[in-house]
Protein backbone atom coordinates (compact mmCIF):
# COMPACT_ATOMS: atom_id res chain seq x y z
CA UNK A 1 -14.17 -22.63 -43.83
CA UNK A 2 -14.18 -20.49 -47.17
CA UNK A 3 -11.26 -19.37 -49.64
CA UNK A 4 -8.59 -18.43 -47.40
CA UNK A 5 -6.93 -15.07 -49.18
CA UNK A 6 -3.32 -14.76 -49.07
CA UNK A 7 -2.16 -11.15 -48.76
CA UNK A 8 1.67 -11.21 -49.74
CA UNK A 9 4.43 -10.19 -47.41
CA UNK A 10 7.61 -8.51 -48.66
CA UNK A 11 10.95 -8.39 -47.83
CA UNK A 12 11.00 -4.71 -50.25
CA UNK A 13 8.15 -3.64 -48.18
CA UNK A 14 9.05 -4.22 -44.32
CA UNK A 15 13.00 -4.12 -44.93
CA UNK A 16 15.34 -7.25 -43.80
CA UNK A 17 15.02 -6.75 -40.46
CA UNK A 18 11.69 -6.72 -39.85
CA UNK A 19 10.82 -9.28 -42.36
CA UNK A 20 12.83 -11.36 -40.32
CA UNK A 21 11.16 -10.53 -37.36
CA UNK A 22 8.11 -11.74 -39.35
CA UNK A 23 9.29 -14.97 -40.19
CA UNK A 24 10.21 -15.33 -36.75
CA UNK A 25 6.89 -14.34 -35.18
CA UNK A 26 4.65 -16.57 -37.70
CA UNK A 27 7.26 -19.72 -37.40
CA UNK A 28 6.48 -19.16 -33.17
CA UNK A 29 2.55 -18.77 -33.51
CA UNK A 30 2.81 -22.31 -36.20
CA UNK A 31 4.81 -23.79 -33.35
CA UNK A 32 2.68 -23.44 -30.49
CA UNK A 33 -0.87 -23.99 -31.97
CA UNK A 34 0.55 -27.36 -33.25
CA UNK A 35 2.11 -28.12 -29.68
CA UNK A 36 -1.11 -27.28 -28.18
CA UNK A 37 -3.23 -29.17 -30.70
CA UNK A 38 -0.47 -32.35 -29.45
CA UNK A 39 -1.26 -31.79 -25.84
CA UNK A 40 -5.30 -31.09 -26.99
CA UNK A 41 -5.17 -34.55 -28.27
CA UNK A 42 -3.09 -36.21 -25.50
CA UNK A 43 -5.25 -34.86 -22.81
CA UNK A 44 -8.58 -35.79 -24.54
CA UNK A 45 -9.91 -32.45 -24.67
CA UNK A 46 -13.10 -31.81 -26.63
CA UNK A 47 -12.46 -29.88 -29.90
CA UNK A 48 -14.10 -27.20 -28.65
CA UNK A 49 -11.76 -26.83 -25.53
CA UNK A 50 -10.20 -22.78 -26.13
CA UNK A 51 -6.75 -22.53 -27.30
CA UNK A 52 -5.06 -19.62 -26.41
CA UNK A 53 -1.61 -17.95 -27.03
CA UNK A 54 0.00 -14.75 -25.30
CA UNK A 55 1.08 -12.79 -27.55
CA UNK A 56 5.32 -12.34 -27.45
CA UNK A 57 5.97 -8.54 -26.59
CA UNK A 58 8.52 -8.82 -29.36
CA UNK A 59 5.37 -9.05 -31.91
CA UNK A 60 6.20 -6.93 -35.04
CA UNK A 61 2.66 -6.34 -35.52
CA UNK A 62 1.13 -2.88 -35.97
CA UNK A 63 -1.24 -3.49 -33.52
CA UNK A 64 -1.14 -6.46 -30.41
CA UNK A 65 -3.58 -8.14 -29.09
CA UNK A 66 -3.15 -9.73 -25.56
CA UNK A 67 -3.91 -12.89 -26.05
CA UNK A 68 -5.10 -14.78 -29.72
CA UNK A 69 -7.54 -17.50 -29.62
CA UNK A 70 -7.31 -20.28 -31.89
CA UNK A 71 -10.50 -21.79 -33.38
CA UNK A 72 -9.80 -25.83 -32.81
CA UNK A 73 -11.22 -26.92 -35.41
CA UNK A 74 -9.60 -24.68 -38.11
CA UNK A 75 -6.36 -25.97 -36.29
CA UNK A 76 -7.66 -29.56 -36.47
CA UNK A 77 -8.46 -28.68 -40.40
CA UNK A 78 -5.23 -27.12 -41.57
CA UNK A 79 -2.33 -28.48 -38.54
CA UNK A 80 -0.79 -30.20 -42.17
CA UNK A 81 -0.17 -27.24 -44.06
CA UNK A 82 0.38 -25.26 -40.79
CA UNK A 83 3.37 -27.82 -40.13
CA UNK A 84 4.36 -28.10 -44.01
CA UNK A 85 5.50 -24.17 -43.77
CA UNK A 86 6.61 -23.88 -40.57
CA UNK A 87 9.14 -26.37 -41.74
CA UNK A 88 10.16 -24.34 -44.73
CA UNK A 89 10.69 -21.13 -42.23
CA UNK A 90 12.14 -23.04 -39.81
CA UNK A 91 15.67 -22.14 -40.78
CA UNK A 92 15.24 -18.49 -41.50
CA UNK A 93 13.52 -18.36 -38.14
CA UNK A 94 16.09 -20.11 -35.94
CA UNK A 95 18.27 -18.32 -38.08
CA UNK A 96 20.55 -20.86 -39.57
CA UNK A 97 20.18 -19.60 -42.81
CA UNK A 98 20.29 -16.29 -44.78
CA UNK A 99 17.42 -14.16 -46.37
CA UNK A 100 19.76 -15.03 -49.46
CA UNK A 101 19.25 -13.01 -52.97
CA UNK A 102 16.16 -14.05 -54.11
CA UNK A 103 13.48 -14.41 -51.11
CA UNK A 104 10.80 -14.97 -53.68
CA UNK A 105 9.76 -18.79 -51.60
CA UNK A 106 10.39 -17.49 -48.54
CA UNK A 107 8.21 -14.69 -48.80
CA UNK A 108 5.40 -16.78 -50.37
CA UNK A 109 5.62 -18.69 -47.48
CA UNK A 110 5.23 -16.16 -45.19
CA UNK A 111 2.61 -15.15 -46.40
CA UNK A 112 0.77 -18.33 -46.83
CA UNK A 113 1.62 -19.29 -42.95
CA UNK A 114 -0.52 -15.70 -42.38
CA UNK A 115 -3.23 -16.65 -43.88
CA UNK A 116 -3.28 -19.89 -41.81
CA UNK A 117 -3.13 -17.84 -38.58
CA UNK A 118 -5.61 -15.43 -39.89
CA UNK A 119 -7.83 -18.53 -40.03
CA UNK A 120 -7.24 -20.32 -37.72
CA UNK A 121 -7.28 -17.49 -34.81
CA UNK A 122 -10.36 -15.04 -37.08
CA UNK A 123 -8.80 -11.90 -37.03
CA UNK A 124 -6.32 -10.29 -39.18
CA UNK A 125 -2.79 -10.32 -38.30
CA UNK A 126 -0.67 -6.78 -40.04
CA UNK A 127 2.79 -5.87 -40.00
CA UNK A 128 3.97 -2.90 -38.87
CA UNK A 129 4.96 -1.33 -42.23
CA UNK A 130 2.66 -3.61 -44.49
CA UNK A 131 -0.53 -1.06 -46.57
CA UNK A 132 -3.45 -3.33 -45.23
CA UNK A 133 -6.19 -3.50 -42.92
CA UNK A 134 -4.82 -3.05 -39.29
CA UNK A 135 -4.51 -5.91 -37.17
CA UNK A 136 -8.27 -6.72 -34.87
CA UNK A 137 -10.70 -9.22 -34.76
CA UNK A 138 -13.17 -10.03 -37.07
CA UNK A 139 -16.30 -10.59 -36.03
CA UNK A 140 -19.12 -12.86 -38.28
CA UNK A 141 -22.06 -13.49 -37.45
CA UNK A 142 -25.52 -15.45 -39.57
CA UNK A 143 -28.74 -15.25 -38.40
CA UNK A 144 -31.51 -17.05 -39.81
CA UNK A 145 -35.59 -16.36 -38.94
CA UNK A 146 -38.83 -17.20 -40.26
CA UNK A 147 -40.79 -14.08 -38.85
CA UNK A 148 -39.52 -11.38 -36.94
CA UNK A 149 -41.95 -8.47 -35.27
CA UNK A 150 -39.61 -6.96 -33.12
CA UNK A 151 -35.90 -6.12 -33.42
CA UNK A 152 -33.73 -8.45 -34.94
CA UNK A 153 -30.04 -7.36 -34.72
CA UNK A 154 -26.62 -8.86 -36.11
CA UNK A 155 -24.04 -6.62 -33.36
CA UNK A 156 -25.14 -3.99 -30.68
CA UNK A 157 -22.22 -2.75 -29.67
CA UNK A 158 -20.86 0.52 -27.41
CA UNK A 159 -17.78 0.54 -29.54
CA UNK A 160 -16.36 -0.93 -32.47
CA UNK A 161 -12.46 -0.53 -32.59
CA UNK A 162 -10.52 0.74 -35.33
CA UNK A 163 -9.33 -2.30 -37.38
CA UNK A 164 -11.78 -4.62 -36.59
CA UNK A 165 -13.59 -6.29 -39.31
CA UNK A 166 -17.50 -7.03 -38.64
CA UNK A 167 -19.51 -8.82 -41.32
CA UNK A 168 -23.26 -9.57 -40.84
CA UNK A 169 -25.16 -12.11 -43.00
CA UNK A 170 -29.22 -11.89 -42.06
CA UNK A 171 -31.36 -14.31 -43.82
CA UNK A 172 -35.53 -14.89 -43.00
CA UNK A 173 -38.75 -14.62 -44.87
CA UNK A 174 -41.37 -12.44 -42.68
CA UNK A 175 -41.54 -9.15 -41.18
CA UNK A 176 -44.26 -8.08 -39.46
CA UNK A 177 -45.78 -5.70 -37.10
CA UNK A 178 -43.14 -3.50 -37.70
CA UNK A 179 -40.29 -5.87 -37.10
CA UNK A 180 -37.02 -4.59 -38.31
CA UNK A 181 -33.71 -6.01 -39.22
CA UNK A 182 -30.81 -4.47 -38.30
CA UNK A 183 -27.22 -5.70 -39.07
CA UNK A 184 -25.23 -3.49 -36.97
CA UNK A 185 -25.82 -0.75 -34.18
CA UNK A 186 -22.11 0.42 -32.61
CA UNK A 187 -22.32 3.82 -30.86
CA UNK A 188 -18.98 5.01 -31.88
CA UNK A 189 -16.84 2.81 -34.72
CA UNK A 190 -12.99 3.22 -35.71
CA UNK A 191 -12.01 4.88 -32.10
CA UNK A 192 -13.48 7.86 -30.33
């Protein structure tokens, strides 16, 4: 796990109601990856065991994904500070208290708890309103070789969707007889 990068979220930017709607959305996803890391544990499932959420139809993102699929042990790495800031939205999302005049800590936790998600699930999760890269998954992937003398490529892909994020880290110390090293071949990228 690197740096995790905390992108703010703003009431002035999405407008009370849908900042709200944010609040509620990232309080949900905090709640169920911790409940499902709980009933992980209780049923003895191996860390590597898929966790996956639906995502609510209500989403205020700009984009939705069906389903999101938490990585278990970014879950098993950050579940405190998950918790910690679910707790501090917990009354603004089950809406016993106000926005109020000054939503300075609420909106740094917001945008903390994103962060988290962002983590913890690998793709980026956008607002509908926010200036940032659109919600999709993010794809990484690190290959290490000591010769290579054919193709060596990071992605082959048909199509690589607008919004998606795809970062390729190739390492090695021999080419030969005309091996190549490719990072990424997509036949059509950002939508068609």
């Amino acid at each position: 796990m690197g740096v995790i990068t905390v992108d703010p979220i703003t009431l002035a930017a999405l407008g009370a109601v849908a900042f709200s709607e944010t609040v509620k959305f990232l309080y949900g996803q905090a709640s169920e990856l911790l409940q499902a890391r709980r009933d992980r544990k209780q049923a003895a499932l191996q860390a590597d065991t898929p966790i996956e959420l639906a995502v609510p139809a209500s989403a205020p993102l700009d984009a939705r994904p069906a389903t999101l699929v938490a990585d278990a042990s970014s879950l098993d790495a950050l579940h405190p500070q998950l918790a910690e800031l679910g707790m501090e939205l917990a009354p603004y999302a089950l809406e016993s208290a106000e926005i109020g005049s000054d939503p300075g800590r609420l909106e740094r936790a917001a945008s903390e708890l994103r962060a988290l998600l962002e983590e913890i699930y690998g793709r980026r999760l956008t607002f509908a309103g926010e200036d940032r890269t659109p919600t999709g998954t993010r794809l990484d992937v690190r290959q290490e070789f000591e010769s290579v003398s054919g193709v060596l490529r990071g992605v082959d892909a048909d199509e690589i969707g607008q919004g998606a994020e795809v970062n390729v880290e190739q390492r090695g110390k021999d080419l030969h007889g005309g091996g190549t090293v490719e990072g990424v071949r997509a036949k059509t990228i950002g939508g068609r």
